[in-house]
N, C-alpha and C. Protein backbone atom coordinates (compact mmCIF):
# COMPACT_ATOMS: atom_id res chain seq x y z
N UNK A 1 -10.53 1.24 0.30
CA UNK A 1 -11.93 1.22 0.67
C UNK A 1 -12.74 0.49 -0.39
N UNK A 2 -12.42 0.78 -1.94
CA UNK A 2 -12.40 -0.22 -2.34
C UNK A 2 -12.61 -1.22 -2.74
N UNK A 3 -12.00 -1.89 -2.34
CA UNK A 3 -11.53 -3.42 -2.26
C UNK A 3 -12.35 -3.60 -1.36
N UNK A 4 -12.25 -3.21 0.28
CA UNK A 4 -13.12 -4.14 0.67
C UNK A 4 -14.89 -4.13 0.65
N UNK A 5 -15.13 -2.93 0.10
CA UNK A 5 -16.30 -2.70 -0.02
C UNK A 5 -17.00 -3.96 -1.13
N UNK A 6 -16.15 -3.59 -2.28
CA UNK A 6 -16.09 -4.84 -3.24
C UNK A 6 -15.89 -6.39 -2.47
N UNK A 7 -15.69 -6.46 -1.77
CA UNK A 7 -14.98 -8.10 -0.90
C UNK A 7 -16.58 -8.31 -0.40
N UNK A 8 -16.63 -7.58 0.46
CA UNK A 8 -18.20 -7.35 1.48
C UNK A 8 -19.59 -7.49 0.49
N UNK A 9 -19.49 -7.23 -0.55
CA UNK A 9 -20.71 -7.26 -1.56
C UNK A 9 -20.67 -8.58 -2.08
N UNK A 10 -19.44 -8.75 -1.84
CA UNK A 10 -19.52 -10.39 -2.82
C UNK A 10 -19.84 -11.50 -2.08
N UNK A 11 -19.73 -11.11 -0.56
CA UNK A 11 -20.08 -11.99 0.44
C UNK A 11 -21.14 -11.87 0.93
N UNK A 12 -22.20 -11.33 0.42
CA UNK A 12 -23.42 -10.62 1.00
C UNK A 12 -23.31 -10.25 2.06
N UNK A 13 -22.59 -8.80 2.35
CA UNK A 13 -22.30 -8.40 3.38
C UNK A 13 -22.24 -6.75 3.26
N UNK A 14 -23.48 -6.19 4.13
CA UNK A 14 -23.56 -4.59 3.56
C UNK A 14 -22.27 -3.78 4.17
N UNK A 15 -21.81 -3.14 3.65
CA UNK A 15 -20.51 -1.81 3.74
C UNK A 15 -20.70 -0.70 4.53
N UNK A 16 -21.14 -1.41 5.93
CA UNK A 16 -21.30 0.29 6.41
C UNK A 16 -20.17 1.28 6.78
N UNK A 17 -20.20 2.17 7.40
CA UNK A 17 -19.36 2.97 7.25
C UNK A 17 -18.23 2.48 8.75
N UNK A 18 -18.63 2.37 9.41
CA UNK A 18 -18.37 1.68 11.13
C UNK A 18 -17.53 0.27 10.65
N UNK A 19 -17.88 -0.51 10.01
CA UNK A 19 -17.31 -1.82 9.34
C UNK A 19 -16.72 -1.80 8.67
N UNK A 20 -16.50 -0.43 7.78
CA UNK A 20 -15.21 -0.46 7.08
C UNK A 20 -13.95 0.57 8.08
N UNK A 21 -13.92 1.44 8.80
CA UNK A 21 -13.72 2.42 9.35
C UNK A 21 -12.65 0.87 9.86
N UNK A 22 -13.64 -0.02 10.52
CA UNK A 22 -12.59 -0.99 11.86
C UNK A 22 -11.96 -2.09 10.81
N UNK A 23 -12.69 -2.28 9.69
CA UNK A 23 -12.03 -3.30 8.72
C UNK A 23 -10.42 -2.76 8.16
N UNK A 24 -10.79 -1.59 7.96
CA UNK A 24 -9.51 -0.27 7.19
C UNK A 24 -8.48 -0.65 8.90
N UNK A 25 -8.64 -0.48 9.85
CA UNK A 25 -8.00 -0.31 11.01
C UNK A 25 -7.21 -1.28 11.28
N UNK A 26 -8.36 -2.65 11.27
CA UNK A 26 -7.22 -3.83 11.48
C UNK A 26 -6.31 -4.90 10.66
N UNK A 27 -6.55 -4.09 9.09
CA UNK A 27 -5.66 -4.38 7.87
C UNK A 27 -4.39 -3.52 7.83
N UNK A 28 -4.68 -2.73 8.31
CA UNK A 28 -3.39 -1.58 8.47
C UNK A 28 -2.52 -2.36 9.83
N UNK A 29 -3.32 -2.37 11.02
CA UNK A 29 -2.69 -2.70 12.32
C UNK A 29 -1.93 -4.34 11.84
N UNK A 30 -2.88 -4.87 10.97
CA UNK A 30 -1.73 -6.26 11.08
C UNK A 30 -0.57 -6.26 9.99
N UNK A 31 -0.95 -5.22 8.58
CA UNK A 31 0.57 -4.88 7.88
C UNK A 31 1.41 -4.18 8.76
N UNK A 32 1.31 -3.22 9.16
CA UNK A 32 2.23 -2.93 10.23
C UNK A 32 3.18 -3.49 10.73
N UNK A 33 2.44 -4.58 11.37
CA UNK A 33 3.26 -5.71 12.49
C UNK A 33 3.67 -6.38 11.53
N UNK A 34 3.10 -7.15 10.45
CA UNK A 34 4.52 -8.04 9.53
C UNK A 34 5.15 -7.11 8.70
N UNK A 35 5.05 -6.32 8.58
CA UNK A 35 5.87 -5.34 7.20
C UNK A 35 6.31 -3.81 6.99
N UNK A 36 5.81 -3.82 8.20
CA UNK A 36 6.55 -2.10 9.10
C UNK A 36 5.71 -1.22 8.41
N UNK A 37 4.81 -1.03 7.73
CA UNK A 37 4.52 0.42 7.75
C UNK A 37 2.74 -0.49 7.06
N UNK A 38 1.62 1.01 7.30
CA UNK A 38 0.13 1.02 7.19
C UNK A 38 0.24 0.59 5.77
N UNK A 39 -1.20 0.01 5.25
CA UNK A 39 -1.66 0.24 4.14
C UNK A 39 -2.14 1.85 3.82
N UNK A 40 -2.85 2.63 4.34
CA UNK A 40 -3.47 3.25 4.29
C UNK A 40 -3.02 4.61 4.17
N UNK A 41 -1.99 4.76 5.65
CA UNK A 41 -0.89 5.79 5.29
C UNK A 41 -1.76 6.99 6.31
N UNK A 42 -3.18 6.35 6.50
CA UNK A 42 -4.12 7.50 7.23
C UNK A 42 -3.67 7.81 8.84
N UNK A 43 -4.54 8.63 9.19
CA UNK A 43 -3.92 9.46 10.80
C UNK A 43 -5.10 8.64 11.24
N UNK A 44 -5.15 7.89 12.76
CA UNK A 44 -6.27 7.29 13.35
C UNK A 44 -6.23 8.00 14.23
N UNK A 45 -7.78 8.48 14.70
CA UNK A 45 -8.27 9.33 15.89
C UNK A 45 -8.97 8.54 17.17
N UNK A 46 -9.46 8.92 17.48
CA UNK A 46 -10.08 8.25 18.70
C UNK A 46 -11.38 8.71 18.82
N UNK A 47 -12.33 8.11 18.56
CA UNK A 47 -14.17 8.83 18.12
C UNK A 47 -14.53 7.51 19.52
N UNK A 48 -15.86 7.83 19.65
CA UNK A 48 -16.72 7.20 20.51
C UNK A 48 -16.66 5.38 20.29
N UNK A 49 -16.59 5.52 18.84
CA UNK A 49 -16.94 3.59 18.68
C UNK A 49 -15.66 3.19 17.70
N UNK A 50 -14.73 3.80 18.54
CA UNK A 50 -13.50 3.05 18.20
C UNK A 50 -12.35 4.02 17.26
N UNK A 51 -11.61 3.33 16.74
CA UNK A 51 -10.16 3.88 15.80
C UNK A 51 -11.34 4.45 14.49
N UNK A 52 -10.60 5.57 14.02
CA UNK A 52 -11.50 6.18 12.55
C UNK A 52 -10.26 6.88 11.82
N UNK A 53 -10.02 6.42 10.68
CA UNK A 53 -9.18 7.13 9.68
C UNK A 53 -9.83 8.21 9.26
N UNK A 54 -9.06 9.20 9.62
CA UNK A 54 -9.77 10.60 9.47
C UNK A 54 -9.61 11.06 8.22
N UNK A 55 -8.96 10.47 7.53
CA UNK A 55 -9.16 11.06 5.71
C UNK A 55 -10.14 10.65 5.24
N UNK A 56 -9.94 9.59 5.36
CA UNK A 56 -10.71 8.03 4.56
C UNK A 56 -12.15 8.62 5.16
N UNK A 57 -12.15 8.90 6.50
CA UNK A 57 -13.85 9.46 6.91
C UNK A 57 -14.37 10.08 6.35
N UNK A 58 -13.43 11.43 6.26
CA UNK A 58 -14.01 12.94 5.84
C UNK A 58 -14.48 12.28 4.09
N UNK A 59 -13.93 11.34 3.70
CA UNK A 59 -13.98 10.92 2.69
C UNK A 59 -15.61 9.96 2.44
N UNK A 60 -15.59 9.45 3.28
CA UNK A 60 -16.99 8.58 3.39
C UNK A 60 -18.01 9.47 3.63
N UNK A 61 -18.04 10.52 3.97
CA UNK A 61 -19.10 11.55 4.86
C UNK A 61 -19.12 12.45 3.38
N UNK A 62 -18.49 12.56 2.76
CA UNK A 62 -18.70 13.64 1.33
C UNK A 62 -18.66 14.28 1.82
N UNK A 63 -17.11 14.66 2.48
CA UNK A 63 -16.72 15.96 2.64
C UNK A 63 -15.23 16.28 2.18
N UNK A 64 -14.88 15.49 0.96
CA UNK A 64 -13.55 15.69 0.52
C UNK A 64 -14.50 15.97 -1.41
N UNK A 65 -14.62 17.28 -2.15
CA UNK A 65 -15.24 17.17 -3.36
C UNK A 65 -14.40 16.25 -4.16
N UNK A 66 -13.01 15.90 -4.20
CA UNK A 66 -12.39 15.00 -4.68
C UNK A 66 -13.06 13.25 -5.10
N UNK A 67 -13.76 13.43 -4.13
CA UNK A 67 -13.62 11.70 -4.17
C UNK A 67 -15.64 11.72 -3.97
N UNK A 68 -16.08 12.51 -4.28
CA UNK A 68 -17.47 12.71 -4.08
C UNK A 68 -18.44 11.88 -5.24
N UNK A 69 -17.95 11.87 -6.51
CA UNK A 69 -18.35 10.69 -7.09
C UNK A 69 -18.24 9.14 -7.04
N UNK A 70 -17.27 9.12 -6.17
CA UNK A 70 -16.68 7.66 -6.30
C UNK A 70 -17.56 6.80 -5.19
N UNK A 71 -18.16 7.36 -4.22
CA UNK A 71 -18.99 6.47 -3.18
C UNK A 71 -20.62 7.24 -3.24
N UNK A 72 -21.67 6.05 -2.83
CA UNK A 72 -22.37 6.51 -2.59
C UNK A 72 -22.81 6.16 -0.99
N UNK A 73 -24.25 7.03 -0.43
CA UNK A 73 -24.33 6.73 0.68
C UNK A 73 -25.79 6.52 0.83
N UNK A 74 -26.35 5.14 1.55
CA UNK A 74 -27.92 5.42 1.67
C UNK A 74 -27.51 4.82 3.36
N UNK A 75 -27.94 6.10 4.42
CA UNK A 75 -27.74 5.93 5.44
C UNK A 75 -26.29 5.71 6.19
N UNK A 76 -26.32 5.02 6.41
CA UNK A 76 -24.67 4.59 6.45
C UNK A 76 -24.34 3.47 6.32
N UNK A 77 -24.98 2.74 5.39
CA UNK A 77 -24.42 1.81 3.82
C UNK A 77 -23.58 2.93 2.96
N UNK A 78 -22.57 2.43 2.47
CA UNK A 78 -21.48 2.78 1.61
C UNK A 78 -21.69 1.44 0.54
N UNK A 79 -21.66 2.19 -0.96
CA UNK A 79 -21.36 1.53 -1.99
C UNK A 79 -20.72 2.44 -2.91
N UNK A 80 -20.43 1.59 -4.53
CA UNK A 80 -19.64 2.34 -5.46
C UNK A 80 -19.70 1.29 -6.32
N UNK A 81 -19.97 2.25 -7.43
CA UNK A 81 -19.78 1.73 -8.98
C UNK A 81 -19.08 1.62 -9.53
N UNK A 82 -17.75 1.77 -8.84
CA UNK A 82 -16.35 1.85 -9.19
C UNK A 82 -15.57 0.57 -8.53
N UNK A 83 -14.76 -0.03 -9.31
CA UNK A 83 -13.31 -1.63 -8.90
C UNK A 83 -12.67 -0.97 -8.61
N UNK A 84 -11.94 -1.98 -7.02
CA UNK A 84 -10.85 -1.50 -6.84
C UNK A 84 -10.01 -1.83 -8.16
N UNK A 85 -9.23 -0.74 -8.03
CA UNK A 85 -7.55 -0.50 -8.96
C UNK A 85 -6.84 -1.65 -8.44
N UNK A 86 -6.32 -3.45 -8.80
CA UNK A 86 -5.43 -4.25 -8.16
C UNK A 86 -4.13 -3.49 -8.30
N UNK A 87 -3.86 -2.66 -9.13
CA UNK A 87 -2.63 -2.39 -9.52
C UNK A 87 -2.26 -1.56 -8.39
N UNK A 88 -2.96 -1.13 -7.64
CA UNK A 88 -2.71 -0.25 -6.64
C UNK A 88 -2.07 -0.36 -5.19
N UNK A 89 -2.42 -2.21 -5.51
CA UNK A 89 -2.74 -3.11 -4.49
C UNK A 89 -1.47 -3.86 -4.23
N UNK A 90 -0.64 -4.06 -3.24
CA UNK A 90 0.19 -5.08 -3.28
C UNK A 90 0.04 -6.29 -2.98
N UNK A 91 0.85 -7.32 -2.81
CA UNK A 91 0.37 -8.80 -2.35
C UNK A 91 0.08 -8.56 -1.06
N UNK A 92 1.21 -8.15 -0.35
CA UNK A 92 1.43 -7.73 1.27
C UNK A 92 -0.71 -7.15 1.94
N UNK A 93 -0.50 -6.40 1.06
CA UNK A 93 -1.83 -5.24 1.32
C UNK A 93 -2.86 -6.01 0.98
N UNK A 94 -3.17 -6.91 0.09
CA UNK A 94 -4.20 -7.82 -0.40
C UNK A 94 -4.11 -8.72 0.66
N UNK A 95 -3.39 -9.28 1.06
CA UNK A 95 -3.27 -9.95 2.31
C UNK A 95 -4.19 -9.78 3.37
N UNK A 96 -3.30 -8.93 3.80
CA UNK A 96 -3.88 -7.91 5.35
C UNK A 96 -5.46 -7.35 5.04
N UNK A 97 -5.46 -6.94 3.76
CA UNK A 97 -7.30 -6.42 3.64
C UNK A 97 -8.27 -7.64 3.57
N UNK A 98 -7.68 -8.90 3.33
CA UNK A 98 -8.29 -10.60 3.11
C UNK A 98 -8.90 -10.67 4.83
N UNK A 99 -7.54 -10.57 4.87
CA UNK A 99 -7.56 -11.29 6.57
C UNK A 99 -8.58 -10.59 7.86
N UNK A 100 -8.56 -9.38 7.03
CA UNK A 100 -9.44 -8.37 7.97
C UNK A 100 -10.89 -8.63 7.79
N UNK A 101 -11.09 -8.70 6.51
CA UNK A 101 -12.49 -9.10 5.79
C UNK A 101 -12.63 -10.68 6.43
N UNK A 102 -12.11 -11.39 6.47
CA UNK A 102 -12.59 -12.80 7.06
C UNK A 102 -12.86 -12.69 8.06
N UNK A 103 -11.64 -12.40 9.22
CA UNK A 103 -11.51 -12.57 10.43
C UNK A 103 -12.86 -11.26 10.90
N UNK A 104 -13.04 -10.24 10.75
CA UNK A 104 -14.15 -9.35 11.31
C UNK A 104 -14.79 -9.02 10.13
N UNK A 105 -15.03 -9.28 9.21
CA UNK A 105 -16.38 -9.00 7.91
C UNK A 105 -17.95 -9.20 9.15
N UNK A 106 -17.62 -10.23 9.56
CA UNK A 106 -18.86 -10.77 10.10
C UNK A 106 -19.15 -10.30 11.48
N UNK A 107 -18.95 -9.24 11.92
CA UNK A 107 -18.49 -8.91 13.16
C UNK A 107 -19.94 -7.59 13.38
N UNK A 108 -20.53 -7.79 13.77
CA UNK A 108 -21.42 -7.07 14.28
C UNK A 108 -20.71 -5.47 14.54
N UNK A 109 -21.73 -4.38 14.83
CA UNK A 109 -21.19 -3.15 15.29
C UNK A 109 -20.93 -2.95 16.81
N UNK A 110 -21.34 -3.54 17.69
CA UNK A 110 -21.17 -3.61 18.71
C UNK A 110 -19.54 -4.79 19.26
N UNK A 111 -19.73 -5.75 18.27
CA UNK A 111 -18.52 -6.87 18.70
C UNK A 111 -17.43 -5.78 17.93
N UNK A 112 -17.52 -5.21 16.84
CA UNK A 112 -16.46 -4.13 16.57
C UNK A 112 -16.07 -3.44 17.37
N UNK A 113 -16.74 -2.55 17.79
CA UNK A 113 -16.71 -1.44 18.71
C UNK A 113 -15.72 -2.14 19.82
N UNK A 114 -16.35 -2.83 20.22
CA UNK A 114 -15.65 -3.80 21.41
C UNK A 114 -14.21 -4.14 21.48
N UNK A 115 -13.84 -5.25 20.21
CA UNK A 115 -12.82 -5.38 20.10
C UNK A 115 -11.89 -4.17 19.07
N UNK A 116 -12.66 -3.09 19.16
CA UNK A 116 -11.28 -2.20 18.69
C UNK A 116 -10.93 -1.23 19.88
N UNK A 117 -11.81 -1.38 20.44
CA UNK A 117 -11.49 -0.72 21.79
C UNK A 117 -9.94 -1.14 22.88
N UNK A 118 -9.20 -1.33 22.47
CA UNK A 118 -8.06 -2.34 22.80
C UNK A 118 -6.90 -1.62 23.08
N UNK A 119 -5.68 -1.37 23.39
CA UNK A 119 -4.46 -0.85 23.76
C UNK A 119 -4.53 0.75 23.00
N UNK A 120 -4.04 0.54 22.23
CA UNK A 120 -3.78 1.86 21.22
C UNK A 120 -4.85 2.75 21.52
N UNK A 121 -6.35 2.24 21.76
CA UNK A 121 -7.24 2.81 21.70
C UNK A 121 -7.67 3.93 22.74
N UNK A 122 -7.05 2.72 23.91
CA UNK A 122 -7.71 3.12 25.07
C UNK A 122 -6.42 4.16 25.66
N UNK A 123 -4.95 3.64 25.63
CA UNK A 123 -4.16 4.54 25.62
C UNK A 123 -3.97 5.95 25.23
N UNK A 124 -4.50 5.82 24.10
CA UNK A 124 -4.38 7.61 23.25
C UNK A 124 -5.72 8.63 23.69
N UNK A 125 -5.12 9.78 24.08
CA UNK A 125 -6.07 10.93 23.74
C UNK A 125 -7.08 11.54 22.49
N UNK A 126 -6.00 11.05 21.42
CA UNK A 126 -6.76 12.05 20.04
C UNK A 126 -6.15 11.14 19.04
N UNK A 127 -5.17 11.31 18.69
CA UNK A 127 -4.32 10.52 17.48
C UNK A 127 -3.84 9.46 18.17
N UNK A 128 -3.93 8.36 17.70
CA UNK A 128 -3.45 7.10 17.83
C UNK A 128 -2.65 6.50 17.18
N UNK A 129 -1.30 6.59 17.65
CA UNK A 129 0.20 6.53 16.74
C UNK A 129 -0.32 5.11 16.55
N UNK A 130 1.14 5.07 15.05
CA UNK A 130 1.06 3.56 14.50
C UNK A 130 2.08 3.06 15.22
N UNK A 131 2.75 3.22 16.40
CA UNK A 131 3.93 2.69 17.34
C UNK A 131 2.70 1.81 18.47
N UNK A 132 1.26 2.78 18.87
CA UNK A 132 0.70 2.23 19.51
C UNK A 132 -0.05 0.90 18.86
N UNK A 133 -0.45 0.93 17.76
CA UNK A 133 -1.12 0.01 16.90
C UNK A 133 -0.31 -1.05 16.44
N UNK A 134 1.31 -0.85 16.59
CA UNK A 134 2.42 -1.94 16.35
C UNK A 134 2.20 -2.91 17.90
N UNK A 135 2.16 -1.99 18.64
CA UNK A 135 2.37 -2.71 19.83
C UNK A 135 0.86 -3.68 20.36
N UNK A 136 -0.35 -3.31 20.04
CA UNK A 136 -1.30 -3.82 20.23
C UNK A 136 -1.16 -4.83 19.61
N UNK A 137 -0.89 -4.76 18.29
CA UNK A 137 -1.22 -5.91 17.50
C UNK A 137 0.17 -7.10 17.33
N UNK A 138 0.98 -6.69 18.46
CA UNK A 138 1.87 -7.35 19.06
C UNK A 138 3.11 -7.72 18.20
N UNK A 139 3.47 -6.55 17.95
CA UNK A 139 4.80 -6.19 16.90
C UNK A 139 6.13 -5.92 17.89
N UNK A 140 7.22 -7.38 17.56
CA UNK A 140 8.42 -7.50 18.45
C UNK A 140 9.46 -6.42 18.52
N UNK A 141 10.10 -6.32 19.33
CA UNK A 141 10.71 -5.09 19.52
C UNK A 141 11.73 -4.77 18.14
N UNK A 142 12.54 -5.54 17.29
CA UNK A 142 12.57 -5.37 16.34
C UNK A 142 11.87 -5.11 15.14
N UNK A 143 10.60 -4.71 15.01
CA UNK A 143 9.47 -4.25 14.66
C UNK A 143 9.13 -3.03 14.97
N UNK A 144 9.09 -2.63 16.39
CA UNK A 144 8.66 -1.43 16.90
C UNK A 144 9.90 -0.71 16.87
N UNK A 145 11.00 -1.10 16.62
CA UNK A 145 12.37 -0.18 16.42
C UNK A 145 12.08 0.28 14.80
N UNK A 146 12.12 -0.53 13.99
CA UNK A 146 11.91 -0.89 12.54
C UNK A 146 11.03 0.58 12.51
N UNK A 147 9.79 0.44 13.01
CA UNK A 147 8.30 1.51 12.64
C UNK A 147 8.83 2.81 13.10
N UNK A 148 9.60 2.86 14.67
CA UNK A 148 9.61 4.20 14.77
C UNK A 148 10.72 4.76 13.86
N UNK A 149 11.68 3.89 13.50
CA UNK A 149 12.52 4.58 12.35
C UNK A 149 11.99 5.43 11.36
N UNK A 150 10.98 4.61 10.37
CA UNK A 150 10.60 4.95 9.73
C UNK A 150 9.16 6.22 9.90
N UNK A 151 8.90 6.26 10.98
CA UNK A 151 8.64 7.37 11.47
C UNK A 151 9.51 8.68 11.47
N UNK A 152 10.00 8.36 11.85
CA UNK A 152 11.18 9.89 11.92
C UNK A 152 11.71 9.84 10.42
N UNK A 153 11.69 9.44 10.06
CA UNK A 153 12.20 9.45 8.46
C UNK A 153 11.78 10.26 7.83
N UNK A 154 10.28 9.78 8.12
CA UNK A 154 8.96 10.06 7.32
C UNK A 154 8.97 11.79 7.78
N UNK A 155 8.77 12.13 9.20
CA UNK A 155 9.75 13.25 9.42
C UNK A 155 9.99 14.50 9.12
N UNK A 156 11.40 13.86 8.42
CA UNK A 156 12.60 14.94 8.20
C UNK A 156 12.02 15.17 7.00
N UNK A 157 12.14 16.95 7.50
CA UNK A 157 12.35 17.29 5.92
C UNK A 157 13.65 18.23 5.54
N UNK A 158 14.03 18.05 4.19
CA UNK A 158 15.09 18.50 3.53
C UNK A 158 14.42 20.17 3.13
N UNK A 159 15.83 21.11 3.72
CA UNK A 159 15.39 22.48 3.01
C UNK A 159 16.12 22.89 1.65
């Protein structure tokens, strides 16, 4: 969050919470498809104006005391006085958060809304698997074998 909040400021471009929510969504949805698994690692729900990482939210809303210094909020502008960590960051993940920030940085809340409204979206009830978000974002069946593996992996647990 971040990073691209930091990306968006440098482009004169305000951080709202809706713009990062779909920015976070379709950096994850396109690592996915080249590299099998999220940046983010978050659960996506299904809210009124599209996909919402429900950590990362509860997180934007100051409702996690953890992370309550690290953002601020005037309205629903999001900022922070805090750099992203690169070290945190992989090439792969710097990538996919680039590409998201170019390709929809500039994307109105309504053209968001719109285009996240799309397969995964419209398919799911509540949680919106990352098998559905492989497949939207048009991840080949060796891909979508690849993800659900690592799904069940993710899984098992050892007693």
């Amino acid at each position: 969050m971040l990073y691209i909040i930091e990306s968006l400021t440098n482009i004169g471009i305000p951080s709202d919470i809706h713009k990062l929510m779909k920015l976070m969504y379709f950096a994850d949805r396109d690592h996915l498809v080249k590299y099998g698994f999220p940046i983010t690692g978050d659960t996506y729900i299904k809210l009124p104006y599209g996909p919402v990482p429900s950590f990362s939210n509860f997180v934007l809303r100051n409702e996690n005391d953890d992370f309550r210094d690290i953002f601020s909020r005037s309205g629903y502008i999001i900022s922070s006085d805090q750099k992203a960590d690169m070290d945190d960051l992989s090439e792969s993940e710097i990538e996919c958060l680039n590409l998201a920030i170019d390709n929809f940085g500039h994307y109105t809340f309504e053209e968001l809304t719109k285009i996240s409204h799309a397969y995964a979206y419209e398919s799911s009830d509540w949680d919106i698997s990352y098998e559905k978000i492989a497949e939207e974002g048009g991840a080949d069946n060796d891909m979508k074998a690849f993800i659900k593996e690592q799904i069940l992996n993710d899984h098992i647990s050892f007693s």
